[in-house]
Protein backbone atom coordinates (compact mmCIF):
# COMPACT_ATOMS: atom_id res chain seq x y z
CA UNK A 1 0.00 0.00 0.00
CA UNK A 2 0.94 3.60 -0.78
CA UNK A 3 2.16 5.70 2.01
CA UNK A 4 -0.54 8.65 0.68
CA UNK A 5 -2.75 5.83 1.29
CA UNK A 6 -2.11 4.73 5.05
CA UNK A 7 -1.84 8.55 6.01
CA UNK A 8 -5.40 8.70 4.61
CA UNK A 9 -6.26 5.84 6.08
CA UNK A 10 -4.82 6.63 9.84
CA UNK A 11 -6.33 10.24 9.82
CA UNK A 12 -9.76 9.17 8.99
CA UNK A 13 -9.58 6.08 11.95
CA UNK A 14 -8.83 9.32 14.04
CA UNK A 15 -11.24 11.52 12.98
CA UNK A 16 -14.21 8.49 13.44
CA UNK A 17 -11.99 7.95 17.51
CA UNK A 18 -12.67 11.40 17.97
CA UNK A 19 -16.18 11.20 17.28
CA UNK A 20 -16.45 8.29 19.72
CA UNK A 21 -14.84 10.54 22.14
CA UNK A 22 -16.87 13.59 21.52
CA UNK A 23 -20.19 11.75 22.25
CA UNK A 24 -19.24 10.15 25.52
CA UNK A 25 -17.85 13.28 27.03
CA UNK A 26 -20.85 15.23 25.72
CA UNK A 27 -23.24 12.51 27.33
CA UNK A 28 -20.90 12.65 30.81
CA UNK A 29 -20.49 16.37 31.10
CA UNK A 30 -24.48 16.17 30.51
CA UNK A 31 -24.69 13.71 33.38
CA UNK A 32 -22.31 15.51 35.40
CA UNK A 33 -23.89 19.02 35.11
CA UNK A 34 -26.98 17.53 35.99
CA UNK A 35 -26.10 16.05 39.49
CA UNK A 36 -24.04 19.55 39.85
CA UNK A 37 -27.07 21.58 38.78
CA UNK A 38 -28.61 19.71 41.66
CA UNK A 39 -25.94 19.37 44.43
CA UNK A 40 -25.92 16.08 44.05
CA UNK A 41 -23.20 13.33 45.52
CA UNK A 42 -20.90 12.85 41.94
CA UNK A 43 -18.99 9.53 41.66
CA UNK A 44 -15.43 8.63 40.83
CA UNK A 45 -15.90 6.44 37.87
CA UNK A 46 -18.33 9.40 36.17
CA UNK A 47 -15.71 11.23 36.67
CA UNK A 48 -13.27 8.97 35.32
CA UNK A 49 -15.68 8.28 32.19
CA UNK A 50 -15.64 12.49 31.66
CA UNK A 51 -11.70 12.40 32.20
CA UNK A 52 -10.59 9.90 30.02
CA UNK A 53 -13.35 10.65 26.95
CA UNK A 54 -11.89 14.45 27.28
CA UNK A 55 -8.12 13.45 26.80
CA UNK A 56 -8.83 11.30 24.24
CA UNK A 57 -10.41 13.95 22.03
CA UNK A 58 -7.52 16.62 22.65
CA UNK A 59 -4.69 13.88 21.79
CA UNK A 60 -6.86 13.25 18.43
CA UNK A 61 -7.04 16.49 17.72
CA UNK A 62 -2.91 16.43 17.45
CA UNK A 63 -2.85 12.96 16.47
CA UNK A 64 -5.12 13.97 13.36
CA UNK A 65 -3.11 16.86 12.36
CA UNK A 66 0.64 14.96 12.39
CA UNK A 67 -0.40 12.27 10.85
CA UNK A 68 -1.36 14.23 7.74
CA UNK A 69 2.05 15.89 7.68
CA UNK A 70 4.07 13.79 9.50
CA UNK A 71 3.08 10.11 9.46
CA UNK A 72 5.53 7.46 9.30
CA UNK A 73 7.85 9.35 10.86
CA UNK A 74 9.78 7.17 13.56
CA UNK A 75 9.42 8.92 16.72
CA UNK A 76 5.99 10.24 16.10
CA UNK A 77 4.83 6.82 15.05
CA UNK A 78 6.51 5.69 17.98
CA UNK A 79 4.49 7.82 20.21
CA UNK A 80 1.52 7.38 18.02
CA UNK A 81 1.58 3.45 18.63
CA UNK A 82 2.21 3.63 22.35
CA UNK A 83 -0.60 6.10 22.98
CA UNK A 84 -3.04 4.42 20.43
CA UNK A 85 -2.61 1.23 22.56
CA UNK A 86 -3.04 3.42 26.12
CA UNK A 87 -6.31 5.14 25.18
CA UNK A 88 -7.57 1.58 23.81
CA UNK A 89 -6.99 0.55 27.09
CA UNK A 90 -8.87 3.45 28.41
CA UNK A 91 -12.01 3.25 26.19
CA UNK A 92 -12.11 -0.78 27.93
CA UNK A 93 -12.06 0.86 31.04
CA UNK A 94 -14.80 3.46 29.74
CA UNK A 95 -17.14 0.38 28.65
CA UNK A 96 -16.70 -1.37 31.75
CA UNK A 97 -17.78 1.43 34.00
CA UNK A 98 -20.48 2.36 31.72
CA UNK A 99 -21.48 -1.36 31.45
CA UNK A 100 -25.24 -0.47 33.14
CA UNK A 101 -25.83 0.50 29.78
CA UNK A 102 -26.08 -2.83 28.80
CA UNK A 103 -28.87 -3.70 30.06
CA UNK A 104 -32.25 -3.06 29.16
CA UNK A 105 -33.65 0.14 29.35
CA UNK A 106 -37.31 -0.98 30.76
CA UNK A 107 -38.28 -1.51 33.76
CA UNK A 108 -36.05 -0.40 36.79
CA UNK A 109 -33.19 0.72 35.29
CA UNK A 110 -29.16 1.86 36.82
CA UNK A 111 -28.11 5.04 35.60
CA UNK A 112 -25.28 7.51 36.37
CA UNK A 113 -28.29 9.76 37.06
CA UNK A 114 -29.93 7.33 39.88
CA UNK A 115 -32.08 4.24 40.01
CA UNK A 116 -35.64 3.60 39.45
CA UNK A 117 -38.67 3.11 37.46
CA UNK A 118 -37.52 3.88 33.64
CA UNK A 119 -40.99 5.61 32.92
CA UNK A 120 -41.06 8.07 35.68
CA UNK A 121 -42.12 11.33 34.91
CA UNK A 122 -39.20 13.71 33.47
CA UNK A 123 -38.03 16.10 36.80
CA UNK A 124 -36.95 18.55 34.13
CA UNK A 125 -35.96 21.81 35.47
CA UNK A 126 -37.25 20.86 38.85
CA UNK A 127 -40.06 22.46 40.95
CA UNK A 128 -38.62 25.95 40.83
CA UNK A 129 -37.96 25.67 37.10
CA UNK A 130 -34.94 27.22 35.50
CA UNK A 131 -33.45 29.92 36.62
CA UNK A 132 -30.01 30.95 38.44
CA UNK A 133 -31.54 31.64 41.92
CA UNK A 134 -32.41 29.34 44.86
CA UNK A 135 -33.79 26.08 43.75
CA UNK A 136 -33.84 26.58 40.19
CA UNK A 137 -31.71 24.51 37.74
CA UNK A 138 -29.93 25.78 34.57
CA UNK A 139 -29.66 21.78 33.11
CA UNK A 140 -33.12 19.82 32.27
CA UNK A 141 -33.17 16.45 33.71
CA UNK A 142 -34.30 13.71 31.44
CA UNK A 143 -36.12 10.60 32.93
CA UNK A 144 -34.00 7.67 33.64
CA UNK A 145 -35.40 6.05 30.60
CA UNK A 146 -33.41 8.32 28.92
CA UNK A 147 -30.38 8.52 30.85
CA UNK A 148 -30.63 4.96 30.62
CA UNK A 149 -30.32 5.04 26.54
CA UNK A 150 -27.46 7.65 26.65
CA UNK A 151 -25.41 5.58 28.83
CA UNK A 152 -26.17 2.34 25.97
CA UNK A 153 -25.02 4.61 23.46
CA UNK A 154 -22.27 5.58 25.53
CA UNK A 155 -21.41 1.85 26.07
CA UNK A 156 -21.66 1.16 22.32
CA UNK A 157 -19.44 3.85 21.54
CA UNK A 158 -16.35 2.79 23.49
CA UNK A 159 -16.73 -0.50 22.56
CA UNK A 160 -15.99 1.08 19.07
CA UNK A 161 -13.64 3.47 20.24
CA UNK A 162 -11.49 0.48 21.64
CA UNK A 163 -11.49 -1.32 18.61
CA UNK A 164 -10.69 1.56 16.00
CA UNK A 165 -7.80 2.57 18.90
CA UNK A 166 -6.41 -0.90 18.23
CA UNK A 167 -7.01 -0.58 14.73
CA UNK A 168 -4.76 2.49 14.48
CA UNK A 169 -1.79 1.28 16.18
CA UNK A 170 -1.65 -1.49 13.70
CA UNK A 171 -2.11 1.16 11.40
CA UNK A 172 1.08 3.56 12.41
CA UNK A 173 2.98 0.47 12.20
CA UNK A 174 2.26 -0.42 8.83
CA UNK A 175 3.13 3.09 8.19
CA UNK A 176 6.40 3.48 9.88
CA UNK A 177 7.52 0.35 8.16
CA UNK A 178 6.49 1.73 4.86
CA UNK A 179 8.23 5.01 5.75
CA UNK A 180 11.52 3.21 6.39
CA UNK A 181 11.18 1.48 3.10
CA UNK A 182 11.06 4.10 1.14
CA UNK A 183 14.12 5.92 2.38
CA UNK A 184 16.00 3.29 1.53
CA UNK A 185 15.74 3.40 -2.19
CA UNK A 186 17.07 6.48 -3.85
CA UNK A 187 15.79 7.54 -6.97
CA UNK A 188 16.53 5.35 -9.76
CA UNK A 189 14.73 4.37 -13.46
CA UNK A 190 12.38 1.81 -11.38
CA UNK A 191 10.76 4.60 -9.82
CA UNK A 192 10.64 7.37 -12.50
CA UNK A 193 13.99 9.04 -10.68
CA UNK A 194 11.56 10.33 -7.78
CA UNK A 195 12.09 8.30 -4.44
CA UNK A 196 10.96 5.11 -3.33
CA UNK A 197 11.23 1.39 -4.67
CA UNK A 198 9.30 1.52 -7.45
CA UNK A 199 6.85 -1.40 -9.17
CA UNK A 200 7.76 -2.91 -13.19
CA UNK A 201 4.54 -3.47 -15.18
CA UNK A 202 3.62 -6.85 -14.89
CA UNK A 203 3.63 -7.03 -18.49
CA UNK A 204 7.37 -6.07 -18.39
CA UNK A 205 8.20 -8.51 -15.54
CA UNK A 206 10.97 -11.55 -16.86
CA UNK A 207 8.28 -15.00 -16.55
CA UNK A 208 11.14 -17.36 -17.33
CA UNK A 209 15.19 -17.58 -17.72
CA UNK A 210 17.31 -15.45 -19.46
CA UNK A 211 17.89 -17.00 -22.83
CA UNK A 212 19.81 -14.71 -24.94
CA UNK A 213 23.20 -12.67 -24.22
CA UNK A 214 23.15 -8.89 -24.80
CA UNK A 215 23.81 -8.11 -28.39
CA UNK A 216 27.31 -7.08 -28.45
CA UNK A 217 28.00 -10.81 -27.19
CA UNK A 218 25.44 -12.51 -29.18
CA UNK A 219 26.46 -14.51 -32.75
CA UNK A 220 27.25 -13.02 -35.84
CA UNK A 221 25.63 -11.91 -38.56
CA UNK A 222 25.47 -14.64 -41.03
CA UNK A 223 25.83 -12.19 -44.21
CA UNK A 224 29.49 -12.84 -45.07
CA UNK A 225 31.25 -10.69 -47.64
CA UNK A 226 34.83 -10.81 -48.60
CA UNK A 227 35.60 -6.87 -48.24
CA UNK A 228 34.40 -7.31 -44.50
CA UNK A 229 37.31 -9.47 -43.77
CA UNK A 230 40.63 -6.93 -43.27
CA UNK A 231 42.10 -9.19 -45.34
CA UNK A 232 40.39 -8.37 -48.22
CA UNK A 233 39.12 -5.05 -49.63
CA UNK A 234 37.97 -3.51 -52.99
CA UNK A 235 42.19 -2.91 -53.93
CA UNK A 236 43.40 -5.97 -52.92
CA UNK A 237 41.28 -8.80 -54.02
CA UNK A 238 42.81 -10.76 -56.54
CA UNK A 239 41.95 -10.43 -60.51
CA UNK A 240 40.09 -12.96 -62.08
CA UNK A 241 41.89 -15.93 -63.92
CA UNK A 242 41.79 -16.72 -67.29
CA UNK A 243 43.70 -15.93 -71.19
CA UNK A 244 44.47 -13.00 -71.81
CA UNK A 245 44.21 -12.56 -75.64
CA UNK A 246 44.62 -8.94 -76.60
CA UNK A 247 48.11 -8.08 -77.55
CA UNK A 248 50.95 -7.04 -75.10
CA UNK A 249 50.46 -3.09 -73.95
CA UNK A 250 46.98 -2.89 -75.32
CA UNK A 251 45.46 -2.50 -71.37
């Protein structure tokens, strides 16, 4: 594969991991403002969730941008492979403490927003409504049957997000190796005097052994004149035989 090609490829596995990023830290900071908004108790792992989802979409943003002008280069695919594996590691993590989201969302449900009855009425902006003062809330709370499908599609996504994270460190090896490859070859008539190894035509590829010599080596001609012998030329070959019959000084 082309290296044009696996640049291509690697930014647009970034660009579709930042997506997956995007949407779980929108749906977290969502949760998250919510039990703020409310001055409710906030737990580690949401927090985690929000952490991890938020680095992972500012390293994208710079992993996007190198890779289009810099990919294959050693030490940033270096870096690029060793952080694509941590933040696969990470979106795991992100599935298994969003793993409530699993479940089915009817019934009496578990979400980062509380447990209970999936159809219960929506609190919305609480009793007060919204507002900045005492007792009112700025964020609308959904019902948990709701929170319940954010946190599947939460679930979903870093399942995804793992995946295409694995995916890409694959990827910046295939494209380090192809880097190294080409600067190895200078340019040459394989390759059009430009850089890079080069591919013959496969209808000018040799299918068999080599059967003749080159043509300074190869057999003669089988045309054979006397004047092309040194030997012989137009002064020196000898005059015919035969009587001569005309008389003495006449040629």
């Amino acid at each position: 594969l082309g290296g044009g090609f696996l640049r291509l490829f690697a930014t647009l596995l970034y660009a579709l991991e930042f997506c997956c990023a995007a949407l779980i830290l929108g749906i977290y900071s969502y949760f998250l403002s919510i039990l703020s908004d409310r001055d409710r108790p906030i737990s580690s792992w949401k927090k985690a969730v929000t952490g991890m989802s938020g680095s992972a979409c500012l390293y994208l943003v710079f992993a996007i941008l190198l890779t289009c002008f810099l990919g294959g280069k050693s030490f940033f695919a270096l870096i690029g492979i060793i952080l694509d594996i941590l933040f696969c590691a990470a979106f795991i993590a992100i599935a298994v403490l969003a793993r409530d989201g699993a479940d089915n969302c009817s019934g009496n449900v578990k979400t980062p927003l509380g447990n209970g009855p999936s159809n219960r009425h929506s609190p919305g902006y609480g009793a007060n409504g919204f507002g900045f003062g005492e007792g009112e809330n700025t964020t609308y709370e959904p019902n948990l049957g709701l929170a319940c499908r954010l946190n599947t599609v939460a679930f979903a996504v870093a399942i995804i997000g793992a995946f295409l994270f694995f995916l890409s460190a694959l990827t910046q090896i295939w494209l380090a190796r192809h880097h190294k490859k080409e600067k190895r070859y200078g340019p040459s008539p394989s390759n059009n005097y430009t850089s890079g190894t080069g591919r013959r035509r496969f209808w000018n590829r040799r299918r068999g052994p080599k059967t003749t010599r080159d043509a300074e080596i190869g057999a003669g001609h089988k045309e054979y004149r006397p004047s092309h012998d040194t030997a012989y030329t137009g002064s020196t070959v000898a005059p015919g035989a035969g009587y001569h019959t005309g008389p003495t000084g006449t040629h």
